[in-house]
PDB file of N, CA and C in Angstrom:
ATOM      1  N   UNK A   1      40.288  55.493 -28.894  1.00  0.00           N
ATOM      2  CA  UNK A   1      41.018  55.519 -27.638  1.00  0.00           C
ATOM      3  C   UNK A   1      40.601  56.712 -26.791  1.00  0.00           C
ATOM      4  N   UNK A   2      40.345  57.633 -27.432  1.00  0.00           N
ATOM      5  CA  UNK A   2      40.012  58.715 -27.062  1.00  0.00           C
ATOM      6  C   UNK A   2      38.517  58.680 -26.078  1.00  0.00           C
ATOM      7  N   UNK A   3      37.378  58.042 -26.685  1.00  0.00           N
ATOM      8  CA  UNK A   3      36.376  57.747 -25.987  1.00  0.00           C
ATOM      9  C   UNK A   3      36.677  56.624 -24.449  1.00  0.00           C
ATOM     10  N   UNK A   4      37.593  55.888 -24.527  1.00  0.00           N
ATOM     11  CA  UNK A   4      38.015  55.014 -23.223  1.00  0.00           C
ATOM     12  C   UNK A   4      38.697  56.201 -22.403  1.00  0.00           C
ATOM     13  N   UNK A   5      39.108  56.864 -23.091  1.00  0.00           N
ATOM     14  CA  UNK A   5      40.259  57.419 -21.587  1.00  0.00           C
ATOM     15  C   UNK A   5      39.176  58.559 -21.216  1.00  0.00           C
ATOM     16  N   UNK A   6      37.889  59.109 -22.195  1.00  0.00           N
ATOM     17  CA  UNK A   6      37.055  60.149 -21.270  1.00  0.00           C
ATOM     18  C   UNK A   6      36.074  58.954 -20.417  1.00  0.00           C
ATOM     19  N   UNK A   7      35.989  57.741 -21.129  1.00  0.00           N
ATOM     20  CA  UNK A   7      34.821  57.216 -19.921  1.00  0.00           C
ATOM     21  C   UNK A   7      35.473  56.929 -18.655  1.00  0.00           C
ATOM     22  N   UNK A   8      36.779  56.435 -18.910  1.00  0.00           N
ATOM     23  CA  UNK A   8      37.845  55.902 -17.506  1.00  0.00           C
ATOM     24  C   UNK A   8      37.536  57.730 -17.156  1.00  0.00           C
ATOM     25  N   UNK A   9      37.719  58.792 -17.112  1.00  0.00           N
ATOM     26  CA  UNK A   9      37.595  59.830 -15.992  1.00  0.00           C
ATOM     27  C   UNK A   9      36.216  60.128 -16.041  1.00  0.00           C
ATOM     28  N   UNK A  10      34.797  59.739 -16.334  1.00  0.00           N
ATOM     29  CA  UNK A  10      33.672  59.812 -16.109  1.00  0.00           C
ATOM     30  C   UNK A  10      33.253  59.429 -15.156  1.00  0.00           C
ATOM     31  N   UNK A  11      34.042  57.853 -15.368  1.00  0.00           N
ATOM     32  CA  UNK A  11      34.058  56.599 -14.417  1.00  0.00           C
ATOM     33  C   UNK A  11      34.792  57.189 -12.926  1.00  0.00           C
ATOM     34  N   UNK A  12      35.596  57.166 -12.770  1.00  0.00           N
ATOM     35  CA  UNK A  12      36.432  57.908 -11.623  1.00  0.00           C
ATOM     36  C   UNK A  12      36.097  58.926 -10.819  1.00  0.00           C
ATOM     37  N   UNK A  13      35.604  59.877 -11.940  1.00  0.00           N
ATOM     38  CA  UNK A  13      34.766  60.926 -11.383  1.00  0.00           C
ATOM     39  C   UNK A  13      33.280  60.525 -10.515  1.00  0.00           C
ATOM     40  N   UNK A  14      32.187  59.999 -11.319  1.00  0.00           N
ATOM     41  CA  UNK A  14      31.386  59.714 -10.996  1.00  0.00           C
ATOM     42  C   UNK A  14      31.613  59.142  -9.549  1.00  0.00           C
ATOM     43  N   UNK A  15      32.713  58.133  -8.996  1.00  0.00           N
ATOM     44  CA  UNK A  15      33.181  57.338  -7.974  1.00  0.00           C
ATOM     45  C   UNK A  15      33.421  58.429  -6.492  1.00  0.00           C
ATOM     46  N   UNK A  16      34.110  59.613  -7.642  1.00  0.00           N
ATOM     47  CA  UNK A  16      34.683  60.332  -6.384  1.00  0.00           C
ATOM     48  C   UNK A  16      33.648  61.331  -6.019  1.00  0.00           C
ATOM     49  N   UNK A  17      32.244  61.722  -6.612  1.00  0.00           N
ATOM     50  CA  UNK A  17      31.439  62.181  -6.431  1.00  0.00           C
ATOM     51  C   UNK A  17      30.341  61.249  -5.526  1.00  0.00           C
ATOM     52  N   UNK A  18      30.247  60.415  -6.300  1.00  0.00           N
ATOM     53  CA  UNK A  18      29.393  59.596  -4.921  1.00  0.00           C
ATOM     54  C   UNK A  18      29.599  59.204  -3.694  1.00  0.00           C
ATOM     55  N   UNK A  19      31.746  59.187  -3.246  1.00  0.00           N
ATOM     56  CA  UNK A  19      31.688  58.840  -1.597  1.00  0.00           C
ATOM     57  C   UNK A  19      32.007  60.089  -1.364  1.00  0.00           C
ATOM     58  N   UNK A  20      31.419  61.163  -1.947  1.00  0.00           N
ATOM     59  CA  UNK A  20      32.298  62.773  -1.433  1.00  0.00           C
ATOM     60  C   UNK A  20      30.633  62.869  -0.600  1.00  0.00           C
ATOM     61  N   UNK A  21      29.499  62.883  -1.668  1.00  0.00           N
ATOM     62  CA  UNK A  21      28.024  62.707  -1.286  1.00  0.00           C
ATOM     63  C   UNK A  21      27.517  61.666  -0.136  1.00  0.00           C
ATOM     64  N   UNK A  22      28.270  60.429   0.331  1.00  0.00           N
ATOM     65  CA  UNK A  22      27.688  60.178   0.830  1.00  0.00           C
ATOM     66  C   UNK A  22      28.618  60.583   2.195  1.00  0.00           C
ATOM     67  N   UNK A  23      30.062  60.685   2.692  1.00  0.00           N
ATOM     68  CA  UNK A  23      30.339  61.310   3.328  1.00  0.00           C
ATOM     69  C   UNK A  23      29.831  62.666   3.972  1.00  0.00           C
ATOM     70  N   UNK A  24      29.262  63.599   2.608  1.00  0.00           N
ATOM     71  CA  UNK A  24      29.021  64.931   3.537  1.00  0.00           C
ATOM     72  C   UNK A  24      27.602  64.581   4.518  1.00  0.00           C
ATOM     73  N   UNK A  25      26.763  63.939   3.525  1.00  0.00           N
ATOM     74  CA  UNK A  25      25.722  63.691   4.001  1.00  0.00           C
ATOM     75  C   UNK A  25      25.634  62.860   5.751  1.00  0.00           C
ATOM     76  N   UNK A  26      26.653  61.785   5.667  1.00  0.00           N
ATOM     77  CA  UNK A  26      26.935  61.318   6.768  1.00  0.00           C
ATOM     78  C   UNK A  26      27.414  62.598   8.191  1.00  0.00           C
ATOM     79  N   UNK A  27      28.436  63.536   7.784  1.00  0.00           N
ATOM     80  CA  UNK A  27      28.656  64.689   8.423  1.00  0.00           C
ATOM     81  C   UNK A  27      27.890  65.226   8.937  1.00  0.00           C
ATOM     82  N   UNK A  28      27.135  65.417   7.792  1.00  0.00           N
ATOM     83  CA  UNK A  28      25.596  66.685   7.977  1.00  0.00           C
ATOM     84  C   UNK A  28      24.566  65.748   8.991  1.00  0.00           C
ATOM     85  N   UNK A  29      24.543  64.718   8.777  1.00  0.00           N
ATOM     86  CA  UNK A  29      23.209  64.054   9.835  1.00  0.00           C
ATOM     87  C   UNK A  29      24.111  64.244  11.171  1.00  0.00           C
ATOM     88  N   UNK A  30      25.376  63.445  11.250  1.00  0.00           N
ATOM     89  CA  UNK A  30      26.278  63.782  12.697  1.00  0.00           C
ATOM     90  C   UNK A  30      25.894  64.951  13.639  1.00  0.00           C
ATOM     91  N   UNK A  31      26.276  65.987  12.560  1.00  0.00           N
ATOM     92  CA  UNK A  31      25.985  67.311  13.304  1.00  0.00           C
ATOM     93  C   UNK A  31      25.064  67.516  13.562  1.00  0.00           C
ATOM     94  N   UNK A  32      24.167  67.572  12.840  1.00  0.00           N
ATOM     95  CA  UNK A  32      22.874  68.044  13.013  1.00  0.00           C
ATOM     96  C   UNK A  32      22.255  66.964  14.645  1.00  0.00           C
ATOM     97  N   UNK A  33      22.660  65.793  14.440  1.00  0.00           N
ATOM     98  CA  UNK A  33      22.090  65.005  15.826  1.00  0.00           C
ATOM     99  C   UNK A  33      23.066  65.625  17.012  1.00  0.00           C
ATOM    100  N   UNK A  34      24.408  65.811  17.258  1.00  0.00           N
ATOM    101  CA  UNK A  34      24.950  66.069  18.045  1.00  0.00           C
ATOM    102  C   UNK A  34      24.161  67.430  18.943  1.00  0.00           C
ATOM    103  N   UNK A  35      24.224  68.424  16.993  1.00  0.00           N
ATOM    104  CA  UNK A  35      23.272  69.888  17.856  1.00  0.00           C
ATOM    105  C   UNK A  35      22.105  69.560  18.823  1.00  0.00           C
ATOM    106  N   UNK A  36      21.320  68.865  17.835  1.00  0.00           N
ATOM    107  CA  UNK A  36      19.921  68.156  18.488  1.00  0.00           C
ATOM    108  C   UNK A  36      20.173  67.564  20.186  1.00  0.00           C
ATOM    109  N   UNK A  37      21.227  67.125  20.361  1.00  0.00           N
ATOM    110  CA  UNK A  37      21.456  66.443  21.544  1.00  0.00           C
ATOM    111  C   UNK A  37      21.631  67.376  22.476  1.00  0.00           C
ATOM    112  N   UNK A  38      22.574  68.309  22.131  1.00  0.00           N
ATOM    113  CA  UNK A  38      22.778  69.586  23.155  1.00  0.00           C
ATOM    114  C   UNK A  38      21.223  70.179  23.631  1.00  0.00           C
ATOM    115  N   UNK A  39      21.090  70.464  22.330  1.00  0.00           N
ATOM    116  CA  UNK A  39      19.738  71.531  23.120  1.00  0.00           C
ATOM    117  C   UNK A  39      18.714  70.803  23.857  1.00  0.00           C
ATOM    118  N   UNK A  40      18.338  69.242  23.103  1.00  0.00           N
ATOM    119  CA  UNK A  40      17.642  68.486  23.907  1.00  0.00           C
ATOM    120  C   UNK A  40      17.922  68.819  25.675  1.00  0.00           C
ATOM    121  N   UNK A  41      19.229  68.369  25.698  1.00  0.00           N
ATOM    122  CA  UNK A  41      19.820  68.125  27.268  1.00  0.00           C
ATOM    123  C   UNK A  41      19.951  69.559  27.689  1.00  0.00           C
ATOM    124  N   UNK A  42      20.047  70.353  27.162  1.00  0.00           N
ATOM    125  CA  UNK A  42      19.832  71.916  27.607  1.00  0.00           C
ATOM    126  C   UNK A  42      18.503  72.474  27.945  1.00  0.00           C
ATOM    127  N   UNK A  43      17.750  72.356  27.070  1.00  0.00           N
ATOM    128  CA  UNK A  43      16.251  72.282  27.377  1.00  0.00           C
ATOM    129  C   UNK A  43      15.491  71.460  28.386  1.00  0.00           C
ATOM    130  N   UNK A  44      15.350  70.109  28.422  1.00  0.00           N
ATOM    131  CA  UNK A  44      14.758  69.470  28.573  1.00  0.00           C
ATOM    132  C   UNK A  44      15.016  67.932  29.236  1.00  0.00           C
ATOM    133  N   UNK A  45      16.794  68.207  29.410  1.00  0.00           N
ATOM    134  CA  UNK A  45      17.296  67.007  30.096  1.00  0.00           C
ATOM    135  C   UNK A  45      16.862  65.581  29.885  1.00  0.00           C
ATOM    136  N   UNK A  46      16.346  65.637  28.535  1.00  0.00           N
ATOM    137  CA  UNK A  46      16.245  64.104  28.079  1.00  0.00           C
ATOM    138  C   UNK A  46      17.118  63.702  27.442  1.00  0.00           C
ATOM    139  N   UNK A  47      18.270  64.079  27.535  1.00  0.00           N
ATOM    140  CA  UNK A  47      19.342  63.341  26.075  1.00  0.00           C
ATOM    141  C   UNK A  47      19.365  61.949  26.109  1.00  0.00           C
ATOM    142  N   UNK A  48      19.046  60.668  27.559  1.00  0.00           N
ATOM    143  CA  UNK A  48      19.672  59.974  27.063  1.00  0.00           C
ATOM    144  C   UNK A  48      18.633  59.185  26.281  1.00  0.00           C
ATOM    145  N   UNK A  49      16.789  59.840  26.282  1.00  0.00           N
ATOM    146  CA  UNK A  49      16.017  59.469  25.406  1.00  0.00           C
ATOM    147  C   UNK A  49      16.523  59.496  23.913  1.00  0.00           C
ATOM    148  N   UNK A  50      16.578  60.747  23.907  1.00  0.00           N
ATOM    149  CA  UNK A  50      17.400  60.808  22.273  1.00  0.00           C
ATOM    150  C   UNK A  50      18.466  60.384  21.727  1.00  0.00           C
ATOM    151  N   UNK A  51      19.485  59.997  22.306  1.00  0.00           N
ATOM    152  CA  UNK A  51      20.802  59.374  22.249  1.00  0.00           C
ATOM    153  C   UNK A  51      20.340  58.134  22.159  1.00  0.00           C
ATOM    154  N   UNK A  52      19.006  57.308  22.541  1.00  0.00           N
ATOM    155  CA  UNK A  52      18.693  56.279  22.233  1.00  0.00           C
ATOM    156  C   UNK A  52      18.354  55.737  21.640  1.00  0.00           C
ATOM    157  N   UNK A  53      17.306  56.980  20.342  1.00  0.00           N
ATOM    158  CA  UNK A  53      16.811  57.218  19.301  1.00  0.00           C
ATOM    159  C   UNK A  53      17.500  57.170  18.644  1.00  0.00           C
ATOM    160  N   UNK A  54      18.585  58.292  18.402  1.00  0.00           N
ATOM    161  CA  UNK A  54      19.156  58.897  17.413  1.00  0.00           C
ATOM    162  C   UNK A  54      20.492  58.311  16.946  1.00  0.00           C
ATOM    163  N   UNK A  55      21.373  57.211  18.311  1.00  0.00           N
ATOM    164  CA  UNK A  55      22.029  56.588  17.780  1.00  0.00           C
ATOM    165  C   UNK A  55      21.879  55.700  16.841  1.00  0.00           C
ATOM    166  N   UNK A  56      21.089  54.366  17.154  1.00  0.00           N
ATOM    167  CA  UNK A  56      20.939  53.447  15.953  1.00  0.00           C
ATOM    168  C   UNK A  56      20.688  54.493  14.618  1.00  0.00           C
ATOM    169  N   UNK A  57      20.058  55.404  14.596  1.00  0.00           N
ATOM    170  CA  UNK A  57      19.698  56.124  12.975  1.00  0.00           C
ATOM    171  C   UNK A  57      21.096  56.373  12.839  1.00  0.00           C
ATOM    172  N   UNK A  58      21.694  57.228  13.437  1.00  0.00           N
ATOM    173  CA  UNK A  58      23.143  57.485  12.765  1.00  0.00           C
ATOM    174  C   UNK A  58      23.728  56.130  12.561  1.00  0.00           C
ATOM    175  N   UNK A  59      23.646  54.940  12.848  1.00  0.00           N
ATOM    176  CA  UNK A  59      24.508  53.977  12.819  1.00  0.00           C
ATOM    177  C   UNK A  59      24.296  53.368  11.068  1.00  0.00           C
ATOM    178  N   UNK A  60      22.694  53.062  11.341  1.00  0.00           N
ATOM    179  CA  UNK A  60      21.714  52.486  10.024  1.00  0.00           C
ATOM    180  C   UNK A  60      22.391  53.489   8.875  1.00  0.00           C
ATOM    181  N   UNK A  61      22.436  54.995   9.058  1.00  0.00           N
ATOM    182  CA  UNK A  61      22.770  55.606   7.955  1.00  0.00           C
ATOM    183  C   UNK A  61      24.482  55.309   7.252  1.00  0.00           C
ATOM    184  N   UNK A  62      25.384  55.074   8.611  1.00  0.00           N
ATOM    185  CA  UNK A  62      26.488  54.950   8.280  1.00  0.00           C
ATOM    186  C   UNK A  62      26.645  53.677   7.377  1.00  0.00           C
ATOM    187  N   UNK A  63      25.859  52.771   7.641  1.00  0.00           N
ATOM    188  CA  UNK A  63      26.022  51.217   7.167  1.00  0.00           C
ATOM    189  C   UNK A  63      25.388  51.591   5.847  1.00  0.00           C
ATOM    190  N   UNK A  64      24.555  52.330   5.887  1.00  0.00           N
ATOM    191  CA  UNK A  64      24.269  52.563   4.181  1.00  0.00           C
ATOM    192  C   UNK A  64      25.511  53.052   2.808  1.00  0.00           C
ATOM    193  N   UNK A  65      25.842  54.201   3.804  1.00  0.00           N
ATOM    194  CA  UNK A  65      27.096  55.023   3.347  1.00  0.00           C
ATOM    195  C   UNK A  65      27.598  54.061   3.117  1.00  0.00           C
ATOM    196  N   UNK A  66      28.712  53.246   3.413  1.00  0.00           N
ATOM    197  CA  UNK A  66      29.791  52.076   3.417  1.00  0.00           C
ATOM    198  C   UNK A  66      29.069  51.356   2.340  1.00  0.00           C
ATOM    199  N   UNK A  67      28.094  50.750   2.407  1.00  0.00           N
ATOM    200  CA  UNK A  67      27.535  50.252   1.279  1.00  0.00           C
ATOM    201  C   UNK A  67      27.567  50.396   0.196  1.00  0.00           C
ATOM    202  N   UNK A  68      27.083  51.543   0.218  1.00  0.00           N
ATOM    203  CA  UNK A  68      26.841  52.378  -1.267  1.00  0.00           C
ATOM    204  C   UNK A  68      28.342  52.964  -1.889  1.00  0.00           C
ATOM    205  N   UNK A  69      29.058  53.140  -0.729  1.00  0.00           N
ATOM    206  CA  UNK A  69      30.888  53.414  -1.255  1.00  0.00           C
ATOM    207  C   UNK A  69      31.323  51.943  -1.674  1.00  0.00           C
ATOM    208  N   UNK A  70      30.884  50.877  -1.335  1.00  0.00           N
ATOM    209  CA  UNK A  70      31.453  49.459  -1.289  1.00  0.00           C
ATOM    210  C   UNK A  70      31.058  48.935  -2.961  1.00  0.00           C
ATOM    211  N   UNK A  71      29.596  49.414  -3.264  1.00  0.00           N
ATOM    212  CA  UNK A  71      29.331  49.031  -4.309  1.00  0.00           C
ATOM    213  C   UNK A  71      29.762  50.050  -5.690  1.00  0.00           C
ATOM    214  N   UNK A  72      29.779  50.727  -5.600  1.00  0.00           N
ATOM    215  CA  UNK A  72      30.429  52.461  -6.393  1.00  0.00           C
ATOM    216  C   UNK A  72      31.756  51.236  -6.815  1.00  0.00           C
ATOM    217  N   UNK A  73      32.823  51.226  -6.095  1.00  0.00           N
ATOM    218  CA  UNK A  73      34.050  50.389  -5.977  1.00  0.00           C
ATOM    219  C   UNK A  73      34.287  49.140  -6.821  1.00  0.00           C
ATOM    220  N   UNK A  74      33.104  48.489  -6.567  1.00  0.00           N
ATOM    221  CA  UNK A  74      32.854  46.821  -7.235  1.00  0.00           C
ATOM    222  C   UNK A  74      32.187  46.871  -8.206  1.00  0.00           C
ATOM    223  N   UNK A  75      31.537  48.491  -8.522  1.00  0.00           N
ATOM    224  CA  UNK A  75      31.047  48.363  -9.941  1.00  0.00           C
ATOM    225  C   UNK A  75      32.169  49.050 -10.896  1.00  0.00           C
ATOM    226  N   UNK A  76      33.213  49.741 -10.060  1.00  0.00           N
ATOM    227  CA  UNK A  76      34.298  50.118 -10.691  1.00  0.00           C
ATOM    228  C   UNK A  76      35.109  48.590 -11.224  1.00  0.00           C
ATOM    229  N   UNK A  77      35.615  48.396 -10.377  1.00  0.00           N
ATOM    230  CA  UNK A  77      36.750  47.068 -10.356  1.00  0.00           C
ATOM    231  C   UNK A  77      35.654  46.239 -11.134  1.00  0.00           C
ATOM    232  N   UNK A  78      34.667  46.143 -11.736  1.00  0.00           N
ATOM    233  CA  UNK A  78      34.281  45.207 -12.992  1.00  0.00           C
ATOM    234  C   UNK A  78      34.309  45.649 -14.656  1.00  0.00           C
ATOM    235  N   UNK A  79      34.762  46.598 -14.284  1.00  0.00           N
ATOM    236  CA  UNK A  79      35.424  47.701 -15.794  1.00  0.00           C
ATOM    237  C   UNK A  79      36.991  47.883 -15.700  1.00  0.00           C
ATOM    238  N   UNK A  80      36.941  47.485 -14.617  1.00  0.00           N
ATOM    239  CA  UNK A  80      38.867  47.510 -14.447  1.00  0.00           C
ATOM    240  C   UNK A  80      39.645  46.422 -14.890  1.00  0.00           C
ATOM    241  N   UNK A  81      40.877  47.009 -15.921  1.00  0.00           N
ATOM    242  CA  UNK A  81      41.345  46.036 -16.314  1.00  0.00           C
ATOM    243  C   UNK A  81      42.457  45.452 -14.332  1.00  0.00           C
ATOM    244  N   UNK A  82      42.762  44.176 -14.720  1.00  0.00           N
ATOM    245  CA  UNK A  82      43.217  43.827 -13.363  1.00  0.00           C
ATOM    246  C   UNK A  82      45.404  43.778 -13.555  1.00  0.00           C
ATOM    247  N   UNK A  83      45.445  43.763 -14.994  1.00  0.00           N
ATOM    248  CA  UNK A  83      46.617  44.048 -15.674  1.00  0.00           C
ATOM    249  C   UNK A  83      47.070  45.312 -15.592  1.00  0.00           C
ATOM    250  N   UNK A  84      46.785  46.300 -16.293  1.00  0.00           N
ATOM    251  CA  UNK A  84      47.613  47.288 -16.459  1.00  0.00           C
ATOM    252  C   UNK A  84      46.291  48.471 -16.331  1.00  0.00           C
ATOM    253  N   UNK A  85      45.337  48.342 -15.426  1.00  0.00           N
ATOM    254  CA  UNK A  85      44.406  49.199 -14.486  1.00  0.00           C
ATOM    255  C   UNK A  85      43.584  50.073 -15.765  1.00  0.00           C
ATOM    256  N   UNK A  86      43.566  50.132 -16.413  1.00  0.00           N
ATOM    257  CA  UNK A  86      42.581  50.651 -17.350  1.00  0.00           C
ATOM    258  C   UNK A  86      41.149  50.429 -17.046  1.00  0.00           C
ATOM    259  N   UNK A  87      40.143  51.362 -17.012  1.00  0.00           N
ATOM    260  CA  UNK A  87      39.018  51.325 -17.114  1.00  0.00           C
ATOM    261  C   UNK A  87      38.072  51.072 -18.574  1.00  0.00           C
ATOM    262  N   UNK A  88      37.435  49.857 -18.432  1.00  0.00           N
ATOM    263  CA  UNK A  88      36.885  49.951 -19.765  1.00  0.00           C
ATOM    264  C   UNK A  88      35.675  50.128 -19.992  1.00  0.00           C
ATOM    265  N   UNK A  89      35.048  49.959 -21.335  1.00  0.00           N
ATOM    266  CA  UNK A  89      34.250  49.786 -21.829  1.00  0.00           C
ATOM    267  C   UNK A  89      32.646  49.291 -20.390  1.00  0.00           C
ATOM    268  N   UNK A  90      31.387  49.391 -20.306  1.00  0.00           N
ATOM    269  CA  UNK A  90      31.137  48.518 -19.889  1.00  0.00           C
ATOM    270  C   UNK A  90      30.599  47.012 -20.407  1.00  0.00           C
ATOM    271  N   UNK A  91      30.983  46.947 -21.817  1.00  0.00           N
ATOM    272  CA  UNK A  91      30.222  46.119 -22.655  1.00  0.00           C
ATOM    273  C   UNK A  91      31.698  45.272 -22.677  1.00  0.00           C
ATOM    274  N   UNK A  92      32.893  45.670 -22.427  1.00  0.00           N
ATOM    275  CA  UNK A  92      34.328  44.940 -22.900  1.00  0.00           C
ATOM    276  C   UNK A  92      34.075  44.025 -22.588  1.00  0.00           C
ATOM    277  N   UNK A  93      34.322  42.777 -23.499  1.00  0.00           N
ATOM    278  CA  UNK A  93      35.470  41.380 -22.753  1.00  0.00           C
ATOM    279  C   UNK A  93      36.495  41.661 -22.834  1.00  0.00           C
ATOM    280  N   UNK A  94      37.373  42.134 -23.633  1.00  0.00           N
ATOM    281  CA  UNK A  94      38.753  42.131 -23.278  1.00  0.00           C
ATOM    282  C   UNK A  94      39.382  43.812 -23.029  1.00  0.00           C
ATOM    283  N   UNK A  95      40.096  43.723 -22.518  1.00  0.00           N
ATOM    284  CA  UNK A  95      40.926  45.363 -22.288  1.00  0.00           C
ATOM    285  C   UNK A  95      41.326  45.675 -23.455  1.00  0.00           C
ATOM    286  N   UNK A  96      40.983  46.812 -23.564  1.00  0.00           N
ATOM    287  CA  UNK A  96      41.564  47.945 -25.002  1.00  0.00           C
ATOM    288  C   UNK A  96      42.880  48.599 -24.481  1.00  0.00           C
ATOM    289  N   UNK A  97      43.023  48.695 -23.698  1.00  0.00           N
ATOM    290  CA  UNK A  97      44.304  48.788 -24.010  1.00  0.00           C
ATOM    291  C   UNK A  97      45.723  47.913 -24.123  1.00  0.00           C
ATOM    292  N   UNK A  98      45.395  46.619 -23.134  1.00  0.00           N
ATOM    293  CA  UNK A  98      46.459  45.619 -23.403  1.00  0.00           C
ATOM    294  C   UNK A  98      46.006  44.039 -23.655  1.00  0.00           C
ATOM    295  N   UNK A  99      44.769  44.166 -24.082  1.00  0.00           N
ATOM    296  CA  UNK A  99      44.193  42.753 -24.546  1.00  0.00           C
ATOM    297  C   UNK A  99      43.439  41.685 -23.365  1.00  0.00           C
ATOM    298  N   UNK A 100      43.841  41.559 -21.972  1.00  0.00           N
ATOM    299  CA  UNK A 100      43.533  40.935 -21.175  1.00  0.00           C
ATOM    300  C   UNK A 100      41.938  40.765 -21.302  1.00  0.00           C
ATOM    301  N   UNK A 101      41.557  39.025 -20.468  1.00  0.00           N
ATOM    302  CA  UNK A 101      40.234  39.021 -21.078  1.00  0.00           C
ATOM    303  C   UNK A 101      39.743  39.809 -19.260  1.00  0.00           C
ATOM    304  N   UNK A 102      38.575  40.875 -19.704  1.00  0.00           N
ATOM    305  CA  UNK A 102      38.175  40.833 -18.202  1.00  0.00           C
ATOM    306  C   UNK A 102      36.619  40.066 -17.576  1.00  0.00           C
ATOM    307  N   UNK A 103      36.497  40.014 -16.406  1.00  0.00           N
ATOM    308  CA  UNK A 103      35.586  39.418 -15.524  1.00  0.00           C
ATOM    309  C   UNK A 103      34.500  39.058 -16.218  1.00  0.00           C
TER     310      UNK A 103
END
């Protein structure tokens, strides 16, 4: 029992580490284009070249993010019991802790 309840917080963990990563990362490109935009248009008065550029990339990256949080999630909820929420095994058919058969 002992080995299920450290993989259920491996599991969890691992989850909350990957949309923490892909969030900052999402942040960090934001900013970094926003800066980029200023000085562009400060310098050189092309922003709305770059804003033309640089939007779709921020967009493409966001749709990745969501993705990759979407699947993190659905590879969770296929170790999840759907009964009494236990994380299992990834080899389980049935839940160790209350028998249910899972997915």
């Amino acid at each position: 029992m002992k080995h299920s309840s450290l993989n259920q917080n491996e599991t969890i963990k691992d989850l909350r580490d990957s949309i923490n990563l892909s969030l900052k990362l999402f942040l960090l490109l934001s900013i970094f284009i926003i800066i980029f935009v200023l000085i562009t248009h400060v310098i050189f008065s092309l922003e709305l070249f770059f804003l033309l550029i640089f939007i779709p990339i921020l967009g493409i990256f966001f749709g990745i993010s969501i993705i990759n949080i979407k699947g993190e999630i659905r590879r969770i909820r296929k170790y999840l019991c759907s009964k009494c929420n236990f994380v299992n095994d990834e080899d389980a058919k049935y839940c160790k802790k209350c028998g249910t058969k899972l997915n």
